[in-house]
C-alpha atoms as a PDB file:
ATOM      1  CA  UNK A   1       0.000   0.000   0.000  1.00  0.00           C
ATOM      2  CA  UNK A   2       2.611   2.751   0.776  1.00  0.00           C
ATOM      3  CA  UNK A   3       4.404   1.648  -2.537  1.00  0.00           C
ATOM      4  CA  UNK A   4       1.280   2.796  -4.199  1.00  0.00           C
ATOM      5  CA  UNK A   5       0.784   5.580  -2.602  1.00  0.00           C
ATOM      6  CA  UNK A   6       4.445   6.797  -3.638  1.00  0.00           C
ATOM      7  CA  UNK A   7       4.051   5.622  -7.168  1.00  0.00           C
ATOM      8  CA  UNK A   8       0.509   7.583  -7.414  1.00  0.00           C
ATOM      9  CA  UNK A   9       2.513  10.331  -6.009  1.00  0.00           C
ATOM     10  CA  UNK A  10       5.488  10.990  -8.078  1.00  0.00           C
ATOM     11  CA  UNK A  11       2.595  10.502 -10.838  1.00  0.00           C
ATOM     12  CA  UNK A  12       0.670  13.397  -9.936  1.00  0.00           C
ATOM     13  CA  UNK A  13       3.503  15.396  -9.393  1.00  0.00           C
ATOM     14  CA  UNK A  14       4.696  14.388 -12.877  1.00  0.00           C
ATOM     15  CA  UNK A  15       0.988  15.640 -14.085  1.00  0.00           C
ATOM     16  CA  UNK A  16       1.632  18.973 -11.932  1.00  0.00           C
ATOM     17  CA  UNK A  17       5.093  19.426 -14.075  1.00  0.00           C
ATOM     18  CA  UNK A  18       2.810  20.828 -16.702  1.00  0.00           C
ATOM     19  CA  UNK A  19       3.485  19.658 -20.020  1.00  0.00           C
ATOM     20  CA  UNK A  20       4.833  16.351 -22.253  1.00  0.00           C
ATOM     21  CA  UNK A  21       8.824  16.155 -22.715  1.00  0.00           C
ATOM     22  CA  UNK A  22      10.339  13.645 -24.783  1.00  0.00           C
ATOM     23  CA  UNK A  23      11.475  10.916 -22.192  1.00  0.00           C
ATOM     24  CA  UNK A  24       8.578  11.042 -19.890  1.00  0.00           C
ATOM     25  CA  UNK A  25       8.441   8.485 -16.601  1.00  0.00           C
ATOM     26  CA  UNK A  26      10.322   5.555 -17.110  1.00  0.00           C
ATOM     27  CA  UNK A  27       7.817   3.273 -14.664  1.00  0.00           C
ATOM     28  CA  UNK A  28       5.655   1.781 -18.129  1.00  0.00           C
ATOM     29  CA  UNK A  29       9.063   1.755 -20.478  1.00  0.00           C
ATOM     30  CA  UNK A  30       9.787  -1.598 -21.212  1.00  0.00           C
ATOM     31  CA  UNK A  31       6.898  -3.139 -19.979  1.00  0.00           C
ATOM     32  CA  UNK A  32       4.712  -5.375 -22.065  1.00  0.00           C
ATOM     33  CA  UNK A  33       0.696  -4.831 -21.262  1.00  0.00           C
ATOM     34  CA  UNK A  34      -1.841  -6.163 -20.751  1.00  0.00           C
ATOM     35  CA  UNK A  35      -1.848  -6.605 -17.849  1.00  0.00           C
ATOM     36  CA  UNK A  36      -1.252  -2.884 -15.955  1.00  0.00           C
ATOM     37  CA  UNK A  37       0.605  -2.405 -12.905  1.00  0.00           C
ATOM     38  CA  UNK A  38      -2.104  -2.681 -10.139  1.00  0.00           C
ATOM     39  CA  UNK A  39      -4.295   0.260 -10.123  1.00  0.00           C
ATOM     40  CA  UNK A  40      -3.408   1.177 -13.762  1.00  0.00           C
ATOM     41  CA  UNK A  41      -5.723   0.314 -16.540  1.00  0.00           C
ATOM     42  CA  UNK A  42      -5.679   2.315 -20.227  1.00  0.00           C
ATOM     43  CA  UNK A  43      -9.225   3.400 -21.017  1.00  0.00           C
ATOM     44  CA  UNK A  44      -7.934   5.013 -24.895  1.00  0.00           C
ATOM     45  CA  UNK A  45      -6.170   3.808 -27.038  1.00  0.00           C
ATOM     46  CA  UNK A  46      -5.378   4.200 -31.436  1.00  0.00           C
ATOM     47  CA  UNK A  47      -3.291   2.554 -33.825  1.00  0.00           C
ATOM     48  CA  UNK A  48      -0.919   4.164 -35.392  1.00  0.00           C
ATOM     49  CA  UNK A  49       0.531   2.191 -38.518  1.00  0.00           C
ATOM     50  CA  UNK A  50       3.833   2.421 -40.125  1.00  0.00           C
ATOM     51  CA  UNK A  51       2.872   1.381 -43.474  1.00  0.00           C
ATOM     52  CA  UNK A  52       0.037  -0.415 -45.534  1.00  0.00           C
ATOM     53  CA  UNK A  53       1.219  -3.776 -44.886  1.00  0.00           C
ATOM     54  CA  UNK A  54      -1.378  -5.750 -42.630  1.00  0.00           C
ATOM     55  CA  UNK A  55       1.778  -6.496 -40.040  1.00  0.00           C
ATOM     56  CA  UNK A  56       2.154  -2.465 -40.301  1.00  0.00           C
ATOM     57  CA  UNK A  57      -1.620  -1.169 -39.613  1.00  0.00           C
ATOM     58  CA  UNK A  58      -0.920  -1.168 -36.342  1.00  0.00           C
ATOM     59  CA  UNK A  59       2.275  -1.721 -35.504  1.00  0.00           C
ATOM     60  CA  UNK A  60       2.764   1.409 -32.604  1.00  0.00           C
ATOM     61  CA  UNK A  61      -0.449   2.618 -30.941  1.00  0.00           C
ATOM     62  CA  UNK A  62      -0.815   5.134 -28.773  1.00  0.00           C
ATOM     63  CA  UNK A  63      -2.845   4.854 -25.421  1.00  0.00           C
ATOM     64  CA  UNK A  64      -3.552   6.284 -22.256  1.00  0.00           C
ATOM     65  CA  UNK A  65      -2.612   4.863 -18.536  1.00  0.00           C
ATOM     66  CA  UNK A  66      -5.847   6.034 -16.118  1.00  0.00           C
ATOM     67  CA  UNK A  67      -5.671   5.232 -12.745  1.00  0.00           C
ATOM     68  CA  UNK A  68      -8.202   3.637 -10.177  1.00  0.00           C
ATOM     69  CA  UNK A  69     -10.630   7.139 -10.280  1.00  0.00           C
ATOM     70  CA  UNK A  70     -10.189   7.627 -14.398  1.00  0.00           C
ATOM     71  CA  UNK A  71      -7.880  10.249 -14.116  1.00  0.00           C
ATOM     72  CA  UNK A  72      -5.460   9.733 -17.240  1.00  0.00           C
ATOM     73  CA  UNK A  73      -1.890   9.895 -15.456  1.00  0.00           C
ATOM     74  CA  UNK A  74       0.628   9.747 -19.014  1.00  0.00           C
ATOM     75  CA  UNK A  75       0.069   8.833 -22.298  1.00  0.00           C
ATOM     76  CA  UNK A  76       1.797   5.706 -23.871  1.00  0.00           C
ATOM     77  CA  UNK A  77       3.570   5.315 -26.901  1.00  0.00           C
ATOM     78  CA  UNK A  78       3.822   1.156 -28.064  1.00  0.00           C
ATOM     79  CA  UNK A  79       4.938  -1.321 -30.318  1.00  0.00           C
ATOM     80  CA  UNK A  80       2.715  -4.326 -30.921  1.00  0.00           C
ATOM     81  CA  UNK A  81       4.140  -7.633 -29.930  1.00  0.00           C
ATOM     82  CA  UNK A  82       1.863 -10.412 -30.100  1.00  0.00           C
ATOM     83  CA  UNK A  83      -1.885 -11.389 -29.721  1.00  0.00           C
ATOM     84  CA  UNK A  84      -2.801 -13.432 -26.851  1.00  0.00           C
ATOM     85  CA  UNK A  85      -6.273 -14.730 -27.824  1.00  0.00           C
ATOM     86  CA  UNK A  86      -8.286 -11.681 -29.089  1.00  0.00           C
ATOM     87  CA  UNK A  87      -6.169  -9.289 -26.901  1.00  0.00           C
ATOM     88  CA  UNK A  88      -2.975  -7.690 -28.495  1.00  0.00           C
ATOM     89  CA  UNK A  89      -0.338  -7.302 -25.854  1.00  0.00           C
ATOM     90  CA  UNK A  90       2.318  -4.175 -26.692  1.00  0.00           C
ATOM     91  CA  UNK A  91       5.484  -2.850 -25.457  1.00  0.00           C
ATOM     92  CA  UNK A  92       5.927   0.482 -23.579  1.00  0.00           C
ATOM     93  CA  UNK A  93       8.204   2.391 -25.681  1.00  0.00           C
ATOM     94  CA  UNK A  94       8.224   6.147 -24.308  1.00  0.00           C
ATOM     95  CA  UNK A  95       5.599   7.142 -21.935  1.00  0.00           C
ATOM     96  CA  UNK A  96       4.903  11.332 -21.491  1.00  0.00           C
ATOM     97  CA  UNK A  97       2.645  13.350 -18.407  1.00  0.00           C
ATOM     98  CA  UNK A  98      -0.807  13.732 -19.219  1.00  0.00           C
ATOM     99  CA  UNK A  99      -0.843  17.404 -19.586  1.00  0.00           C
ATOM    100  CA  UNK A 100      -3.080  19.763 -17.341  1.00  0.00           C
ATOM    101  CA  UNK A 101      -6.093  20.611 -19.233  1.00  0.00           C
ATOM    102  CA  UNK A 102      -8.103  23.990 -18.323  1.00  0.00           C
ATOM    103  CA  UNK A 103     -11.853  24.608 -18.920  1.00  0.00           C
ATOM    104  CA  UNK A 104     -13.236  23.827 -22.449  1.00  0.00           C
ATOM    105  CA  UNK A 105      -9.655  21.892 -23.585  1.00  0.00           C
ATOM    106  CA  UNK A 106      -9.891  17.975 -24.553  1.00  0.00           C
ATOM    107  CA  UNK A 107      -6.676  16.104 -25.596  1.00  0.00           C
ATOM    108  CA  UNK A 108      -7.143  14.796 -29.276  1.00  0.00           C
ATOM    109  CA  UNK A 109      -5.383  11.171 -30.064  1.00  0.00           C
ATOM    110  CA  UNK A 110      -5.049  10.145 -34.123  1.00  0.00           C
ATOM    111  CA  UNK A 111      -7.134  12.867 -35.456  1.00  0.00           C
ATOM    112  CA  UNK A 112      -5.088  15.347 -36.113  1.00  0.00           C
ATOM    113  CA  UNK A 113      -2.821  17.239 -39.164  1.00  0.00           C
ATOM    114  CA  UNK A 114       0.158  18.080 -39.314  1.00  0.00           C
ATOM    115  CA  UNK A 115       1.131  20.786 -41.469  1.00  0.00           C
ATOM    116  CA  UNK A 116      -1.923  20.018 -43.586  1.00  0.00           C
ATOM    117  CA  UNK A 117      -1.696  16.427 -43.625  1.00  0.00           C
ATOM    118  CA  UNK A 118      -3.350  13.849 -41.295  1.00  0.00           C
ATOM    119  CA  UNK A 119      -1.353  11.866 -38.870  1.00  0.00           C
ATOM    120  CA  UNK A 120      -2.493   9.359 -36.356  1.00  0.00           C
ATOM    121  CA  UNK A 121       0.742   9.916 -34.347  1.00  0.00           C
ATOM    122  CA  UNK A 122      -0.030  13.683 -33.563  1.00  0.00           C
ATOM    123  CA  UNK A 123      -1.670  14.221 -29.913  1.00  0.00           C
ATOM    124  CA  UNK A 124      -2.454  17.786 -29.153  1.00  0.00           C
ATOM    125  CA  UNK A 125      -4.945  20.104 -26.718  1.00  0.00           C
ATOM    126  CA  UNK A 126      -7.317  21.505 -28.836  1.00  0.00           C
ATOM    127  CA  UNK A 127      -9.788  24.405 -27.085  1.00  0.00           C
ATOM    128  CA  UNK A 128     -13.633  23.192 -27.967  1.00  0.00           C
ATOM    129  CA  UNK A 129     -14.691  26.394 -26.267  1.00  0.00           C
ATOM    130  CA  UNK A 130     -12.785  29.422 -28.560  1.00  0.00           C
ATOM    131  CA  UNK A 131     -15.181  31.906 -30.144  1.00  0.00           C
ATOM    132  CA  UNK A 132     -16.692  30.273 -32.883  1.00  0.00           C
ATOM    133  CA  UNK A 133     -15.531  26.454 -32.510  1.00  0.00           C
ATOM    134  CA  UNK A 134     -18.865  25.381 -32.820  1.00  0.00           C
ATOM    135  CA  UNK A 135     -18.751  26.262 -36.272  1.00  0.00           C
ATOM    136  CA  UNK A 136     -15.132  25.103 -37.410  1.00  0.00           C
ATOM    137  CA  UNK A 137     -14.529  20.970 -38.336  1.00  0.00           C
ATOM    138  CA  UNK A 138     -11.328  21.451 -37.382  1.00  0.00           C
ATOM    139  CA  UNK A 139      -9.583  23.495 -34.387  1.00  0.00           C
ATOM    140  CA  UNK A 140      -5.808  24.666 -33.569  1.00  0.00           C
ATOM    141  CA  UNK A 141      -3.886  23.067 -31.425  1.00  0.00           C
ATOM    142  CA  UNK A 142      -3.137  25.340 -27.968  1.00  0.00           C
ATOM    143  CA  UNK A 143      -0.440  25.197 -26.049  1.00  0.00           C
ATOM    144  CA  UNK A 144       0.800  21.352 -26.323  1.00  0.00           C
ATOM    145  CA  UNK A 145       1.541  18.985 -29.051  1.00  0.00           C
ATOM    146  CA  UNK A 146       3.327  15.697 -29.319  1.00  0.00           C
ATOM    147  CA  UNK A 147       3.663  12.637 -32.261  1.00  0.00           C
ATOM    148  CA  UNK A 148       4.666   9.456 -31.804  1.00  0.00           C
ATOM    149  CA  UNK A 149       7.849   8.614 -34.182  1.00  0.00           C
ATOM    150  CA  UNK A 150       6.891   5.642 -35.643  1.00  0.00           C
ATOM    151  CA  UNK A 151      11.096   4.611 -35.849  1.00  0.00           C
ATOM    152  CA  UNK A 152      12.022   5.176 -32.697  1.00  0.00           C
ATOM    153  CA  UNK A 153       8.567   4.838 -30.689  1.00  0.00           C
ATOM    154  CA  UNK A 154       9.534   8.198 -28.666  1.00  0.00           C
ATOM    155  CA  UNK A 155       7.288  11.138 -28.437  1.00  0.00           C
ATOM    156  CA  UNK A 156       8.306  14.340 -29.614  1.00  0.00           C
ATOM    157  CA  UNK A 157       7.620  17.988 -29.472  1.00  0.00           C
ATOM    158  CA  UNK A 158       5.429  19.478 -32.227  1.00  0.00           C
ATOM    159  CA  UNK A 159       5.146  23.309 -32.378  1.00  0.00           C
ATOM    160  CA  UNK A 160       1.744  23.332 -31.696  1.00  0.00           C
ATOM    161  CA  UNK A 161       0.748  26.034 -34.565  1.00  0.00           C
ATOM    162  CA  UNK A 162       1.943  23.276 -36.887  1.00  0.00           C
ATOM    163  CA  UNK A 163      -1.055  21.762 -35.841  1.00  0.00           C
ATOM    164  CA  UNK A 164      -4.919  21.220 -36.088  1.00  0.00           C
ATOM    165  CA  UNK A 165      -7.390  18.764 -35.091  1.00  0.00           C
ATOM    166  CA  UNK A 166     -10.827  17.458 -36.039  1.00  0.00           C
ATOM    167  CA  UNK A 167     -13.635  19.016 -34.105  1.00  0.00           C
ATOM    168  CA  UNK A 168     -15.513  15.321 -33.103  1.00  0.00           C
ATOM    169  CA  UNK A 169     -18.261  18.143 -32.098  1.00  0.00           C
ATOM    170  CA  UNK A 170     -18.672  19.562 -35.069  1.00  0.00           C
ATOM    171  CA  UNK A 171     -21.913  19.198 -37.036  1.00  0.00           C
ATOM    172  CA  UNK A 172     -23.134  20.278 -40.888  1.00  0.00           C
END
């Protein structure tokens, strides 16, 4: 019990940091999940393919780890190793702080563009509540940006202006 309450410690204080740096906590790196550490589950998740090959559809995915009251903690960056059954197990290849989200922000996971052109490796805040996002099918990113490198499987900083992302909200 008190190991958990460390590890859900340094966690939140990794949250508190503020934003995603390449690197992140090492605590998920290496691992292979399912299953989670206790009290760790991932509630999110996308592929994120390398190629068009069917081995390369979804070869890296990127996911989040929640803890025991939902709160997302980091997001995960993976490789795909093998299916067990129906369920895909993946290695932990770079894990990054969720970051701290203020009113009307959402994180967006594969459905973004960068510079113009879609990638399911981009993760970025987005603000659903800006003047006139109602009416927009796609929104700037604000503040934060990260896409998974499909070669290395490490996050890395995207200048968020480089960046936009589908408004799931928006309707025609």
């Amino acid at each position: 019990m008190r190991m958990r309450a460390a590890r859900l410690l340094l966690l939140a204080g990794l949250c508190a940091a503020g934003g995603a740096s390449a690197g992140g906590h090492p605590m998920m790196i290496g691992k292979v999940v399912p299953p989670y550490p206790d009290g760790y589950r991932s509630n999110t998740g996308s592929c994120v393919g390398s190629g068009s090959g069917v081995d390369e559809l979804c070869a890296r995915s990127i996911a989040t780890l929640d803890d025991d009251e939902d709160r997302t903690v980091q997001l995960l960056a993976a490789q795909f190793v093998e299916r067990v059954g129906d369920e895909p197990r993946w290695r932990i290849t770079d894990a990054v702080p969720y970051p701290a989200l203020r009113r009307d922000e959402l994180v967006a996971i594969a459905t973004c563009q960068r510079d113009g052109v879609d990638d399911a490796g981009v993760v970025a805040i987005i603000d659903t509540g800006a003047a006139g996002a109602s009416e927009l099918d796609m929104l700037p990113a604000v503040r934060w940006a990260v896409r998974l490198d499909r070669g290395t499987g490490k996050f890395l900083r995207v200048t968020p202006g480089r960046v936009r992302c589908y408004n799931e909200g928006f309707s025609e």
